[in-house]
Protein backbone atom coordinates (compact mmCIF):
# COMPACT_ATOMS: atom_id res chain seq x y z
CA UNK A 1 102.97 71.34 117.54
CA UNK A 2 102.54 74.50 119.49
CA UNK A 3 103.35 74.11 122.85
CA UNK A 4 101.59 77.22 124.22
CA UNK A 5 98.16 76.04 123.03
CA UNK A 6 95.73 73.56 124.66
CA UNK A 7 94.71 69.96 123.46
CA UNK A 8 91.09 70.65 121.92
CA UNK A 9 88.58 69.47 124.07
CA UNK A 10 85.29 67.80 122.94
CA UNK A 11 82.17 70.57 122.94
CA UNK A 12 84.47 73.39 122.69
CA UNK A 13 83.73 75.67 119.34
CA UNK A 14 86.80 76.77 116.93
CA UNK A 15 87.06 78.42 113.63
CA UNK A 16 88.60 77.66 111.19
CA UNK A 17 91.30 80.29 109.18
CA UNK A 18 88.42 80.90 106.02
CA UNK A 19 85.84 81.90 108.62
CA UNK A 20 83.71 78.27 108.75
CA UNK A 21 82.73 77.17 112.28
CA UNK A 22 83.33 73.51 113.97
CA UNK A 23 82.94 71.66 117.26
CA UNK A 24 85.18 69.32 118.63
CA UNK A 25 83.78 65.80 118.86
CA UNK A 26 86.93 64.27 120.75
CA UNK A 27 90.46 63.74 120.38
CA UNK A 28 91.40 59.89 118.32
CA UNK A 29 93.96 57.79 118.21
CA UNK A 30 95.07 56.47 114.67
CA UNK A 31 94.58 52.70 114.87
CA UNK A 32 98.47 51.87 113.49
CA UNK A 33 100.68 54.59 114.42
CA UNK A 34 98.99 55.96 117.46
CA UNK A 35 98.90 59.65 116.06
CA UNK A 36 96.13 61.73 118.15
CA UNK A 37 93.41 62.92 115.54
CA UNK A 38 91.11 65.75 116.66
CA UNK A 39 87.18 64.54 114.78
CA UNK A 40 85.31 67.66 114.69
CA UNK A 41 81.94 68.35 112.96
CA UNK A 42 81.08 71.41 110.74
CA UNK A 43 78.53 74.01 111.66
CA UNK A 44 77.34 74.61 108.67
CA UNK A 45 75.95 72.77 105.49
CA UNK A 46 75.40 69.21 105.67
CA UNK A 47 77.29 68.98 109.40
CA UNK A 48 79.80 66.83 108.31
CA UNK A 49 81.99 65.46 110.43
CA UNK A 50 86.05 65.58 109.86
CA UNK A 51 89.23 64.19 110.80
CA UNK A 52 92.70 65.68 111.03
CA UNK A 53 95.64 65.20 112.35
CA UNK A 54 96.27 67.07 115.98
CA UNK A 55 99.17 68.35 114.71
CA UNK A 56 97.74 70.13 111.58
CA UNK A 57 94.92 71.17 113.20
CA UNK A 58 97.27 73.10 115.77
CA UNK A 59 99.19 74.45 112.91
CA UNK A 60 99.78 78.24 111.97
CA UNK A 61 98.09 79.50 108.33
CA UNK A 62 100.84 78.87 105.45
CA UNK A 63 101.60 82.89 105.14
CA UNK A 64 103.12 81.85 101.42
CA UNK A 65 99.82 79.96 100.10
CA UNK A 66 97.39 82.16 102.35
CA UNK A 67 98.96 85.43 102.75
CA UNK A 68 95.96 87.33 103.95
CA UNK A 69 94.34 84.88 106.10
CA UNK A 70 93.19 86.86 109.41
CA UNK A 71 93.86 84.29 111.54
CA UNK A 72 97.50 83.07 113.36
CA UNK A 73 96.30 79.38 113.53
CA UNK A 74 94.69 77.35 110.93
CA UNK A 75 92.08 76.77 114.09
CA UNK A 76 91.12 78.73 116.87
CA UNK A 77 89.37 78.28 119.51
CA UNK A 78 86.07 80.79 120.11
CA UNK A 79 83.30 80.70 122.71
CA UNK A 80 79.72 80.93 121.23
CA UNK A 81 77.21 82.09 123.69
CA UNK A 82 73.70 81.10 123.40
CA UNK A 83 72.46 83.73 120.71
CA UNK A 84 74.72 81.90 118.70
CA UNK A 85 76.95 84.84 117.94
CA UNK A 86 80.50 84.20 118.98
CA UNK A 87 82.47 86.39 121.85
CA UNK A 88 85.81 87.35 120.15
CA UNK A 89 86.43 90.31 118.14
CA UNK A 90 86.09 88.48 114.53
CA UNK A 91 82.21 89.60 113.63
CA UNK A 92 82.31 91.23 110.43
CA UNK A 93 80.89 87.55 109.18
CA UNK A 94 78.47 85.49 110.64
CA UNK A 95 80.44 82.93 113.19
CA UNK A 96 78.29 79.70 110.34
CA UNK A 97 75.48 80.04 107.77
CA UNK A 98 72.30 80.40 108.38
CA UNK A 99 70.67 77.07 109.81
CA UNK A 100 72.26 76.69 112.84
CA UNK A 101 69.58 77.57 115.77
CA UNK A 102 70.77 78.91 118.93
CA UNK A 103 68.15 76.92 120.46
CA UNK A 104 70.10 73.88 119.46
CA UNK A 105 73.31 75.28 120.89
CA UNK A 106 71.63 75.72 124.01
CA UNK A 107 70.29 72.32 124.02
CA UNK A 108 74.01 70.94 123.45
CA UNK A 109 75.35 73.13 126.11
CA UNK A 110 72.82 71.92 128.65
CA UNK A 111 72.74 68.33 127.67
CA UNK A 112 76.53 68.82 128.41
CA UNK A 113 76.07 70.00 131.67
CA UNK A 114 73.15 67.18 132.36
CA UNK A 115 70.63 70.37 132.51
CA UNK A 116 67.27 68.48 131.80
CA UNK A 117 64.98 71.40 133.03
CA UNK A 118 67.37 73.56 130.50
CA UNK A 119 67.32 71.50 127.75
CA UNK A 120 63.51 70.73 127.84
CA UNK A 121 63.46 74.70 127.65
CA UNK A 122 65.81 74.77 124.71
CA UNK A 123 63.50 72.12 122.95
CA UNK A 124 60.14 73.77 123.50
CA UNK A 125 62.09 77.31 121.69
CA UNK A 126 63.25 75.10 119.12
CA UNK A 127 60.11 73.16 118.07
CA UNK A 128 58.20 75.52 116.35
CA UNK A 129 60.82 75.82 113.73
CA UNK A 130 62.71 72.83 114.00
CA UNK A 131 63.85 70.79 111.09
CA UNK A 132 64.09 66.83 110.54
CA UNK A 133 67.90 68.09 109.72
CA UNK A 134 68.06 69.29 113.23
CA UNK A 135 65.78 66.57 115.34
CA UNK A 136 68.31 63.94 113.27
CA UNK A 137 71.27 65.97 115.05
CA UNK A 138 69.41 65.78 118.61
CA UNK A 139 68.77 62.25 118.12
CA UNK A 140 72.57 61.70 116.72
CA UNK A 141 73.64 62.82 120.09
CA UNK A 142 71.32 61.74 122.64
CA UNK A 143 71.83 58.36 120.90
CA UNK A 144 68.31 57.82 120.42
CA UNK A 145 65.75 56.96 117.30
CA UNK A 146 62.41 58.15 117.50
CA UNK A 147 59.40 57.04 115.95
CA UNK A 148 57.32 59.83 115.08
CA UNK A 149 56.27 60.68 111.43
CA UNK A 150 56.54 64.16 111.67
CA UNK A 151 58.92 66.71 113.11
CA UNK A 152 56.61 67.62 116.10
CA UNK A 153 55.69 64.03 117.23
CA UNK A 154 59.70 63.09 116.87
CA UNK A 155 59.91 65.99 119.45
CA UNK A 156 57.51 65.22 121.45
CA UNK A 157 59.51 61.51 121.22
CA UNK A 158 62.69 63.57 122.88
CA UNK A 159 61.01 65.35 125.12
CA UNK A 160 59.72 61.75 126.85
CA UNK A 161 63.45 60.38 126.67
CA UNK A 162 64.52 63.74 128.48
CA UNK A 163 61.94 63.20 130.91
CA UNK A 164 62.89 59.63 131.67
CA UNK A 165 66.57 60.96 131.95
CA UNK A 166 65.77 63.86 134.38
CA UNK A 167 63.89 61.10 136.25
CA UNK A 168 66.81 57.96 136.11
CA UNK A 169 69.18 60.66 137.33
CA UNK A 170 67.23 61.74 139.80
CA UNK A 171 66.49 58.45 141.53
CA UNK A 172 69.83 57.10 141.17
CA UNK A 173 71.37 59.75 143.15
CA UNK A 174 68.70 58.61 145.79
């Protein structure tokens, strides 16, 4: 592996040599021989989530099998701001396909940083045109299930667990 270049770090963003974009999940151990495995999911499509290897995800491209690939690494790492667009020099193509909401990249980010004021914001932006695809992601991560039958009441359902969050936080610090 490539000395020079960090361990991935779950939440960061990185794209992958053929343009597609993923965030790291977290770094895994393989259960018999110990090997680190980076689990990222795809931001794009279906969001699937992958393993791989740490060592072949730090790889450089195979110049013989993909001599024109653009990129040195097979992944590398990119920071996405919150219009979604990302802030290296690679922007002939969008960073993912259409369908992933800024909004929701903002709410990520600020659930990250335990931003509850920030992440209610990033909800209300995102609930007029929110999907079940994308509540199903929200409740993925916050670990949650909500019980509303449409989009709106499910986010109305998230907006009352980030309440009670903002408000567990805030008296336990007391």
């Amino acid at each position: 592996m490539n000395q020079e270049r960090s361990i991935p770090v779950p939440g960061e963003f990185y794209r992958h040599f053929k343009n597609k974009m993923y965030q790291i999940v977290t770094i895994a151990y393989h259960s018999e021989t110990g090997e680190k495995m980076v689990v990222y999911q795809a931001l794009y499509g279906d969001f699937k989530v992958w393993v791989r290897p740490l060592e072949s995800f730090m790889e450089e491209v195979d110049r013989e099998k993909y001599p024109k690939a653009s990129q040195k690494f097979r992944f590398e790492k990119v920071k996405v701001n919150t219009d979604g667009e990302t802030s290296d020099k690679k922007k002939e193509e969008p960073p993912w396909k259409p369908g992933v909401d800024a909004c929701l990249l903002d709410f990520f980010d600020a659930m990250d940083e335990k931003k509850y004021d920030r992440m209610l914001e990033a909800l209300q932006r995102l609930s007029s045109k929110a999907t079940r695809k994308e509540v199903d992601n929200i409740c993925t991560v916050l670990d949650i299930q909500v019980s509303g039958e449409n989009v709106s009441e499910q986010i109305a359902d998230i907006r009352r667990h980030i309440l009670m969050l903002k408000k567990f936080d805030g008296e336990r610090l007391r």
